[in-house]
C-alpha atoms as a PDB file:
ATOM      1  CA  UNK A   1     -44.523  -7.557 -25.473  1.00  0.00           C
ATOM      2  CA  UNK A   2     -44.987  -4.601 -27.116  1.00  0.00           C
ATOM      3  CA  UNK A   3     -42.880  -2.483 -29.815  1.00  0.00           C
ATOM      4  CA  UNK A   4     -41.435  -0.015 -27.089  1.00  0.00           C
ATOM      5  CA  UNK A   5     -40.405  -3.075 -24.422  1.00  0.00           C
ATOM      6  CA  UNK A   6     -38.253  -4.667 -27.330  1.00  0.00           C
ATOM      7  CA  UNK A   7     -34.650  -3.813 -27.834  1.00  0.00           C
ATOM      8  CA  UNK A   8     -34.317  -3.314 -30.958  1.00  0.00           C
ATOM      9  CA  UNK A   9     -37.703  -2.699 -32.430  1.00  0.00           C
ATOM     10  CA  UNK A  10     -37.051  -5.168 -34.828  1.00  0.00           C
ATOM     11  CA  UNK A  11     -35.923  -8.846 -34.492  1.00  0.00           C
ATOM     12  CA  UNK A  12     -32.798  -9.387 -36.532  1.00  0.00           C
ATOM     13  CA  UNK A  13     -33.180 -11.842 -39.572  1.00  0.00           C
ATOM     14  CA  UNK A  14     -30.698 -14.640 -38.590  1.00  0.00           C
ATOM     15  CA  UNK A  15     -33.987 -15.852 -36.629  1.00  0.00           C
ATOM     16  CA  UNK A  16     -32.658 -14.013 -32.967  1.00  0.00           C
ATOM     17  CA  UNK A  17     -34.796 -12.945 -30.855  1.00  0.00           C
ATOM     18  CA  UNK A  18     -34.885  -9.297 -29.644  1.00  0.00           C
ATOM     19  CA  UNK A  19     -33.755  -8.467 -26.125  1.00  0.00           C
ATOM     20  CA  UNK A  20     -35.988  -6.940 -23.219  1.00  0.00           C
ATOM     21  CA  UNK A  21     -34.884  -3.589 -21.931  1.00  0.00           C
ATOM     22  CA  UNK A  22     -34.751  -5.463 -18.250  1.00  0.00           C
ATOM     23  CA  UNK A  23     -32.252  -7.961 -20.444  1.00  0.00           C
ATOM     24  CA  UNK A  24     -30.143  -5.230 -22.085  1.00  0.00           C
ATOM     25  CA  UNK A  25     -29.985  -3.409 -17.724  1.00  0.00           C
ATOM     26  CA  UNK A  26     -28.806  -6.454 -16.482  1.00  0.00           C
ATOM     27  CA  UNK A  27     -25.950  -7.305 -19.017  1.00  0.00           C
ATOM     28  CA  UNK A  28     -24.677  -3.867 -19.083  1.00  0.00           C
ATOM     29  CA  UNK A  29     -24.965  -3.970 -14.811  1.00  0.00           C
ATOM     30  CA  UNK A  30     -22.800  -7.745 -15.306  1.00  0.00           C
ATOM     31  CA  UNK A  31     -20.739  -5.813 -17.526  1.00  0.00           C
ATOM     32  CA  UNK A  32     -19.723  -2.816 -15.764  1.00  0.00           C
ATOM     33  CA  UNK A  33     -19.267  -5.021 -12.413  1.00  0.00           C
ATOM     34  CA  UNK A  34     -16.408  -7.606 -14.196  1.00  0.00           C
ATOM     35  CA  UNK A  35     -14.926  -4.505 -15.391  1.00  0.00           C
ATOM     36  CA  UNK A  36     -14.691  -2.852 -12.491  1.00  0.00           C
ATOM     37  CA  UNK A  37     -13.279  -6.004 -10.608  1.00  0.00           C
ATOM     38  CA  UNK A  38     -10.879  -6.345 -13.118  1.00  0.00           C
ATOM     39  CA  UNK A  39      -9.314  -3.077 -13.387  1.00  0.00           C
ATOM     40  CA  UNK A  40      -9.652  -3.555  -9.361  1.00  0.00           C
ATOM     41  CA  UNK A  41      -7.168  -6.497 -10.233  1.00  0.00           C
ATOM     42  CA  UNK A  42      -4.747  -5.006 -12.698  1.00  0.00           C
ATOM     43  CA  UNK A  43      -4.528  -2.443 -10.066  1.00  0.00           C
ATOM     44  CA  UNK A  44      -3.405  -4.120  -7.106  1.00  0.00           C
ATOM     45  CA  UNK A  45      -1.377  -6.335  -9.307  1.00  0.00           C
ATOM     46  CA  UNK A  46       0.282  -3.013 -10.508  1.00  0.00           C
ATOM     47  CA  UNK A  47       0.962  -2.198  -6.703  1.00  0.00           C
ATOM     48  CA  UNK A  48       2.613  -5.359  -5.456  1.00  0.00           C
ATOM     49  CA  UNK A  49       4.413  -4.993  -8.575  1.00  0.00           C
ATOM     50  CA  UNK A  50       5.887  -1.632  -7.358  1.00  0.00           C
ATOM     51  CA  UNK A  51       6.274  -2.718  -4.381  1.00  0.00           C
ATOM     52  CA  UNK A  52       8.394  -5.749  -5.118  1.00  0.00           C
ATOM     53  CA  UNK A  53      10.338  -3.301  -7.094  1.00  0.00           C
ATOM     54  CA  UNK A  54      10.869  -1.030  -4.472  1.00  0.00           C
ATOM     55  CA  UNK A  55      12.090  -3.541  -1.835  1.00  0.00           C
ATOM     56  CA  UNK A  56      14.148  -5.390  -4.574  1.00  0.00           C
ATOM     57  CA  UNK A  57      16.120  -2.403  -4.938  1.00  0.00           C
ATOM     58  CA  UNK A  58      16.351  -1.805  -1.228  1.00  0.00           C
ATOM     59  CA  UNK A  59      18.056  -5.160  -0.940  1.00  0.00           C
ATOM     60  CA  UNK A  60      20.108  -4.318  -3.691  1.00  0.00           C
ATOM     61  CA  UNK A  61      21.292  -0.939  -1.923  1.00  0.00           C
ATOM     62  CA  UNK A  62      22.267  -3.183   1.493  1.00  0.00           C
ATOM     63  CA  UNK A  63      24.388  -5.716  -0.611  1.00  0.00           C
ATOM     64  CA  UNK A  64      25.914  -2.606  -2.647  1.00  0.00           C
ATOM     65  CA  UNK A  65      26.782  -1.176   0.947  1.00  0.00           C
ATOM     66  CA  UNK A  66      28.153  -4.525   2.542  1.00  0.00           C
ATOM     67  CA  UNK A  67      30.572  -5.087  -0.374  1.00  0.00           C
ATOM     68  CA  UNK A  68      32.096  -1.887  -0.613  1.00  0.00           C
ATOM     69  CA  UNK A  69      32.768  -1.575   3.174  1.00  0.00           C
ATOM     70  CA  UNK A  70      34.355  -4.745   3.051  1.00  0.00           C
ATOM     71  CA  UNK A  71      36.402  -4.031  -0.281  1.00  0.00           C
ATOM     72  CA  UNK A  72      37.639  -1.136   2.006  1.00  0.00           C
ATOM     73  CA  UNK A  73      38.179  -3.197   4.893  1.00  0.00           C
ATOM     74  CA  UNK A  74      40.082  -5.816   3.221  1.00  0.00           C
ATOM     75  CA  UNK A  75      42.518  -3.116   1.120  1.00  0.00           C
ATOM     76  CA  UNK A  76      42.992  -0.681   3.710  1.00  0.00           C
ATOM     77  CA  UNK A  77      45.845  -0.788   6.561  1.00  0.00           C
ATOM     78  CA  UNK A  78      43.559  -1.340   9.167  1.00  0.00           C
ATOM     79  CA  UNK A  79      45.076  -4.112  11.385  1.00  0.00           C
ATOM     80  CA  UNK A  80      47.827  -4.101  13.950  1.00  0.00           C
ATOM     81  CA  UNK A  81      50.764  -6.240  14.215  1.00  0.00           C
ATOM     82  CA  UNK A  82      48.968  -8.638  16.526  1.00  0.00           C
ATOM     83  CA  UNK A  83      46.226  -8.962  13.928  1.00  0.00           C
ATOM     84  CA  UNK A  84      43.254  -6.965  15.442  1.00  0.00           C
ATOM     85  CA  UNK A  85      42.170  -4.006  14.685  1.00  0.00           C
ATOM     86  CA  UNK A  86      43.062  -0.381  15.236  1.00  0.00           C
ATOM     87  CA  UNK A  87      40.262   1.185  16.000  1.00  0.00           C
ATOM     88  CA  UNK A  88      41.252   4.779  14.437  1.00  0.00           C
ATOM     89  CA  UNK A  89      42.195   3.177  11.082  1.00  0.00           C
ATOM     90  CA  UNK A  90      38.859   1.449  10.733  1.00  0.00           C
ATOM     91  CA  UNK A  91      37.060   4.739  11.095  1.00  0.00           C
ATOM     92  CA  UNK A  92      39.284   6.574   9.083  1.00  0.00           C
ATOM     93  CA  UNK A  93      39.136   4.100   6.360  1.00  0.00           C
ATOM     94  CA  UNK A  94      35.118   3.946   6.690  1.00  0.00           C
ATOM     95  CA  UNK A  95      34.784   7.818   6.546  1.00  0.00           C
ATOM     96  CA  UNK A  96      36.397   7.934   3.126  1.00  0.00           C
ATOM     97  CA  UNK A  97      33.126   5.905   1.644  1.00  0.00           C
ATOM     98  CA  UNK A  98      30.836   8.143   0.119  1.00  0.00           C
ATOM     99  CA  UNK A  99      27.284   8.440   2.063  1.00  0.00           C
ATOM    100  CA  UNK A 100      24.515   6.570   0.904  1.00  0.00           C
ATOM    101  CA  UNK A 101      21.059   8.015   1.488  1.00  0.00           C
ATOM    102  CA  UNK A 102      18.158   6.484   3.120  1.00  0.00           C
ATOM    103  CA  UNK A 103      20.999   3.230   4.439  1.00  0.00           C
ATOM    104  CA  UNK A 104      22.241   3.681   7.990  1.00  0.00           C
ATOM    105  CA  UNK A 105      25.320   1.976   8.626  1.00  0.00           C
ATOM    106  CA  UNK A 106      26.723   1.018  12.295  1.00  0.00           C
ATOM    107  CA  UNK A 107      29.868  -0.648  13.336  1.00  0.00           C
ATOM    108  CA  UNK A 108      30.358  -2.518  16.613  1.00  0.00           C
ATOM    109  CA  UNK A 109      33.319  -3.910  18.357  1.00  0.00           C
ATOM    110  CA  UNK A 110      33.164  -7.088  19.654  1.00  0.00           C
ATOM    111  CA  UNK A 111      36.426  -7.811  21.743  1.00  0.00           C
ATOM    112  CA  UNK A 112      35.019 -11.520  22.124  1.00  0.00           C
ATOM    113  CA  UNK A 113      35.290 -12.581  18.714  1.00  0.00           C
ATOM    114  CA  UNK A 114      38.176  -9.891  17.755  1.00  0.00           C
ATOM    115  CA  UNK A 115      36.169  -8.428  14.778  1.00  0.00           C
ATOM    116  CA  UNK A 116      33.774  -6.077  13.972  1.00  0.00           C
ATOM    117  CA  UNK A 117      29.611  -6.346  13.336  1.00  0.00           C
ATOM    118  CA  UNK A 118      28.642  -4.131  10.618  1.00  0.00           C
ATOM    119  CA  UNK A 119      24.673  -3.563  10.745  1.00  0.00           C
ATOM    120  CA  UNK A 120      23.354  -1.642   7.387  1.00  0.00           C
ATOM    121  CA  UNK A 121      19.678  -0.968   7.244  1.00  0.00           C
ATOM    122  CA  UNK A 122      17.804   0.629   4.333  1.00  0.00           C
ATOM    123  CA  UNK A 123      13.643   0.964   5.155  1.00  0.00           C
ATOM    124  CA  UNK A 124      12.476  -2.180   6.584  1.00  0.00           C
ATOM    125  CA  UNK A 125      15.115  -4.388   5.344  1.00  0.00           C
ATOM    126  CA  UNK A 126      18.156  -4.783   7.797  1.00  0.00           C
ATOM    127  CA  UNK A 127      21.890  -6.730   7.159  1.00  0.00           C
ATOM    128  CA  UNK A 128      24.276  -7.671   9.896  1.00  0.00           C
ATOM    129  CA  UNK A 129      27.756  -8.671   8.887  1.00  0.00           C
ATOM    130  CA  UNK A 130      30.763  -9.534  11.275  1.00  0.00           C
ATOM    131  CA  UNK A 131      34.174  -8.817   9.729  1.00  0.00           C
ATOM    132  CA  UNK A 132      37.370 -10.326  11.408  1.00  0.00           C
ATOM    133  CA  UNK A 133      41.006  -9.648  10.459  1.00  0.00           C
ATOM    134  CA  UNK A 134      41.645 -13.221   9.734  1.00  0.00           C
ATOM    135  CA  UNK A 135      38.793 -13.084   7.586  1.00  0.00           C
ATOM    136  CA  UNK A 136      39.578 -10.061   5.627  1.00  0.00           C
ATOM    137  CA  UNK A 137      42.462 -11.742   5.055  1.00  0.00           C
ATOM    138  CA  UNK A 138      45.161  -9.203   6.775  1.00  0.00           C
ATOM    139  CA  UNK A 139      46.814 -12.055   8.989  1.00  0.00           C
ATOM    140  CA  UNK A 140      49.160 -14.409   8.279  1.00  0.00           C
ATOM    141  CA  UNK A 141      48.721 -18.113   9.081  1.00  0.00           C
ATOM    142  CA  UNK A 142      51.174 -19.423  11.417  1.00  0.00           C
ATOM    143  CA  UNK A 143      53.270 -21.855  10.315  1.00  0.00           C
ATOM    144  CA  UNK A 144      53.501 -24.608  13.528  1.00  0.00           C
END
């Protein structure tokens, strides 16, 4: 090989031998490719990071939402004397909570199981909840 196809011109004095210029192309073309599939990495590992993130604090919203309407469920005068609901009271009490944005809330009667299914949804992520009287804790046991 001659002077000009040697990288550097001169061989280093440890006894190393100098590299080709084809040798010095290739390791900077294997370098630049593990770089680039590592910052391709950190990058997507960045994003499901964010993601997670995101839908952690989604979830967090829907709990947030589910305990509050029941905290106003369970205080509010909402039942009738023969422990069911009054329909009027329940929206009355439930118009009172502040509005959340991005979380749709719905509230269906179910005359079957004398309560109420609360459905809260927030992006993807959906809760359903039934709340009863008895459960809320606004009748009294009977006594046989």
């Amino acid at each position: 090989a001659t002077e000009l196809e040697r990288w550097p011109a001169e061989p280093h004095r440890c006894g190393a031998a100098a590299m080709t210029l084809a040798e010095v192309m290739i390791s900077a073309l294997i370098l630049g490719i593990s770089s680039q599939v590592g910052l391709q990495g950190w990058t997507r590992t960045a994003q499901a990071a964010t993601a997670a993130d995101q839908l952690d604090q989604q979830r967090i919203q829907l709990e947030h939402r589910l305990l509050i309407t029941r905290r106003v469920l369970a205080t509010a005068p909402v039942v009738d004397r023969h422990c069911r609901f009054d329909g009027d009271a329940v929206d009355a009490a439930l118009e009172a909570l502040p509005v959340d944005s991005g979380v749709t809330a719905t509230l269906e009667l179910d005359p079957a199981l004398n309560g109420l299914w609360f459905t809260v949804a927030v992006g993807s992520l959906q809760r359903r909840q039934l709340f009863t009287p008895a459960g809320l804790g606004h009748c009294r046991a009977e006594v046989p």
